[in-house]
Protein backbone atom coordinates (compact mmCIF):
# COMPACT_ATOMS: atom_id res chain seq x y z
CA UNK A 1 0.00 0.00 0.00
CA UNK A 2 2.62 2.28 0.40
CA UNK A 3 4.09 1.94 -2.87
CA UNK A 4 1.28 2.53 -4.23
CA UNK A 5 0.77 6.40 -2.90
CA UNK A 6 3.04 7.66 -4.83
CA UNK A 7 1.53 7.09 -8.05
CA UNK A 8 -2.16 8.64 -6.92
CA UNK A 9 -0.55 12.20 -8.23
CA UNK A 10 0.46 10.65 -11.49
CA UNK A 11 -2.02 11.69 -14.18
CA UNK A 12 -2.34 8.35 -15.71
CA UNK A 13 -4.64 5.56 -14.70
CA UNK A 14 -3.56 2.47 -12.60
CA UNK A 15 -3.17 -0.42 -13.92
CA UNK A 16 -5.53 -2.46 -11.88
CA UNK A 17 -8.14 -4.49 -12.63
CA UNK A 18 -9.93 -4.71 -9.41
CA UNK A 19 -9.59 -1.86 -6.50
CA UNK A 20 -6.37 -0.50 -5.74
CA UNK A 21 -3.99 -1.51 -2.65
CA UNK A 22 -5.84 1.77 -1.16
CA UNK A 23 -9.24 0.84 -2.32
CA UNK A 24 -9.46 -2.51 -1.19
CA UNK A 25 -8.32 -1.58 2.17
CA UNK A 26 -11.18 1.40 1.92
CA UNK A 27 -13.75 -1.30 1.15
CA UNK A 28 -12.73 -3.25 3.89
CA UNK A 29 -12.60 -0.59 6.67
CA UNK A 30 -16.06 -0.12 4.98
CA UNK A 31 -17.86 -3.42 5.20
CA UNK A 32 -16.11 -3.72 8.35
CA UNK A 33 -17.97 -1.10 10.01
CA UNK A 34 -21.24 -1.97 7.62
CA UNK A 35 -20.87 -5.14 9.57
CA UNK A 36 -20.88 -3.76 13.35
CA UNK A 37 -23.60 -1.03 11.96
CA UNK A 38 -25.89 -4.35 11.13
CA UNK A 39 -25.12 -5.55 14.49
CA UNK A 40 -25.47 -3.04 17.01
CA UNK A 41 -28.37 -2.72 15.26
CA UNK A 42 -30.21 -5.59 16.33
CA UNK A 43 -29.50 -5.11 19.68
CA UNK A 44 -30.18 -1.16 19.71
CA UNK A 45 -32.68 0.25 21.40
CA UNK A 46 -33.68 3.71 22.04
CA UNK A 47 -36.60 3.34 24.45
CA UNK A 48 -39.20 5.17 22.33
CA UNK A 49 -40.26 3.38 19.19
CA UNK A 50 -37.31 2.20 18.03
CA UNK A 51 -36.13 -1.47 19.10
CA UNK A 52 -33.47 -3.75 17.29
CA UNK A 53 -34.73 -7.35 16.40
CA UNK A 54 -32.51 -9.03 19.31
CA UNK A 55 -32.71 -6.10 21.79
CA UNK A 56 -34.59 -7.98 24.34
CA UNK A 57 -32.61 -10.45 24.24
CA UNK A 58 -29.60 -8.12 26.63
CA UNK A 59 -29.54 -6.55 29.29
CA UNK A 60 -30.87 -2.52 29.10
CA UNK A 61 -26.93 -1.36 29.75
CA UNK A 62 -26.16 -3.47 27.11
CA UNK A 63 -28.62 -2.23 24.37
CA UNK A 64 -27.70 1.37 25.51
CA UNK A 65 -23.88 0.60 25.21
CA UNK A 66 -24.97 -1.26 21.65
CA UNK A 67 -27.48 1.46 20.58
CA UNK A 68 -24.61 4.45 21.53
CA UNK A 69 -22.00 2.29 19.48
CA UNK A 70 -24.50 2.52 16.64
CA UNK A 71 -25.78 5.69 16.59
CA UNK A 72 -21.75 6.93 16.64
CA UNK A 73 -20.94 4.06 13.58
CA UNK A 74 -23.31 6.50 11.25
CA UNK A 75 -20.57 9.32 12.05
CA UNK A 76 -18.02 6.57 10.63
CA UNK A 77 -19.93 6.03 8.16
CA UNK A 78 -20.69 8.97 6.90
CA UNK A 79 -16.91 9.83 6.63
CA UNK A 80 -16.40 6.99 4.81
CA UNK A 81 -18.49 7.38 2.28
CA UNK A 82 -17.55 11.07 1.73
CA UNK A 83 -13.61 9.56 1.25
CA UNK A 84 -15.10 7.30 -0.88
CA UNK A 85 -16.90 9.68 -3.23
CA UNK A 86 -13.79 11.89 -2.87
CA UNK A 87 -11.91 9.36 -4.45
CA UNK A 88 -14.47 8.51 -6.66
CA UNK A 89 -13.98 11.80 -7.96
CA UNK A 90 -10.30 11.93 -8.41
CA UNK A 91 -9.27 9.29 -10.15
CA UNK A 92 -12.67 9.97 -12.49
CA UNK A 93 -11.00 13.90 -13.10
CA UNK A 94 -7.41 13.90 -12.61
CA UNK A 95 -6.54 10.38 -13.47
CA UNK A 96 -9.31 10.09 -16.53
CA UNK A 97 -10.18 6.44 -14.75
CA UNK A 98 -14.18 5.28 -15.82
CA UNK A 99 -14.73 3.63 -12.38
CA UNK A 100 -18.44 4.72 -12.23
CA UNK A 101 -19.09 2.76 -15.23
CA UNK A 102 -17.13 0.01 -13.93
CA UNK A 103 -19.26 0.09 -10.57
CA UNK A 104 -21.86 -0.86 -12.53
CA UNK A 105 -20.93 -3.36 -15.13
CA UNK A 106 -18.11 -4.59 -13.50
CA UNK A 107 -16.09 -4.01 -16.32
CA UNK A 108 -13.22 -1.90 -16.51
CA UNK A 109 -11.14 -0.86 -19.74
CA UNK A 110 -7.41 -1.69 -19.17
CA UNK A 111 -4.20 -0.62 -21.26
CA UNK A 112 -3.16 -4.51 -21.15
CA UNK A 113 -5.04 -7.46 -20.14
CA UNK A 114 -4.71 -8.81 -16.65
CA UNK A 115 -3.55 -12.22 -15.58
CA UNK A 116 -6.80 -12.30 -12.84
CA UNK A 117 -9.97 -13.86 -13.00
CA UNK A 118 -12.99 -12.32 -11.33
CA UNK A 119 -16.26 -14.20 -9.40
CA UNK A 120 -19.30 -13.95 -12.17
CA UNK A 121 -22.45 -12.59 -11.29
CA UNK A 122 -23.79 -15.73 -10.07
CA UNK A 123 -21.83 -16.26 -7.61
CA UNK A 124 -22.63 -12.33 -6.48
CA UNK A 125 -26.30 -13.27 -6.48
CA UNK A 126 -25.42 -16.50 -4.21
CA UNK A 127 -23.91 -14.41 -1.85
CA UNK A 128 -26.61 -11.88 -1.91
CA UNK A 129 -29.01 -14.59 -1.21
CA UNK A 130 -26.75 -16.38 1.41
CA UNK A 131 -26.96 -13.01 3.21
CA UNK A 132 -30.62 -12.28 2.61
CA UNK A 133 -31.39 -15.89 4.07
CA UNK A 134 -29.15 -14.59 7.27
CA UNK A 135 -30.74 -11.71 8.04
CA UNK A 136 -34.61 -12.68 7.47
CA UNK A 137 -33.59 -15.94 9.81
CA UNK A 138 -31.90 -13.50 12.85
CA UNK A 139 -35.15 -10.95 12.27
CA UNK A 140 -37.51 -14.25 12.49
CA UNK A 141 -36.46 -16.08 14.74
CA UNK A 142 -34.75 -13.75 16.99
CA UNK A 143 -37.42 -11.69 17.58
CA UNK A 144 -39.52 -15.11 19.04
């Protein structure tokens, strides 16, 4: 990753297929805190009308600890996702990289072709699913 830095003032577009050594630690740091968002979550509670799936299920400290942990992950959140449009932004201006188009089809136009292989959509869709199946079963069967 820190080899990489350097090159983010060059005015030419990286040579990577998927995210960059910074990008794919972005999009970790971001489904990381996705991931203990969705969790506090279900435990949150903020004693008006609002009550996580599993928030009976602790101890009132514990959903007030969980719920304050939540409400400050949205802060985090919110940051990331303002670095992430940032950077969006400048490798779509100053580096003339189409990564919005590339969000979408998953395609990306490279100078040479890579050596790397990518998941297809159908395995996407099985994880989707996969996940899907996990929440609806913690929201079901928690909330019993």
């Amino acid at each position: 990753m820190a080899g990489y830095a350097p090159t983010l003032a060059r005015r030419e577009p990286s040579a990577h297929a998927g995210h960059n050594p910074l990008g794919g630690w972005a999009v970790a740091a971001m489904l990381s805190v996705l991931l203990m968002q969705s969790v506090t979550g279900l435990f949150a509670n903020d004693d008006i009308s609002l009550y996580g799936p599993l928030s009976e299920r602790v101890s009132a400290d514990t959903a007030g600890q969980l719920t304050s942990i939540h409400k400050s992950l949205t802060d985090v959140l919110v940051v990331l996702i303002g670095l992430h449009l940032t950077a969006v932004t400048w490798y779509s201006v100053w580096k003339r990289e189409r990564l919005v188009p590339a969000m979408f089809t998953g395609r990306k136009a490279l100078a040479a072709e890579p050596a790397v292989r990518f998941a297809g959509h159908g395995r996407a869709l099985l994880v989707f699913a996969a996940c899907s199946g996990v929440v609806w079963a913690v929201v079901e069967f928690g909330s019993r």
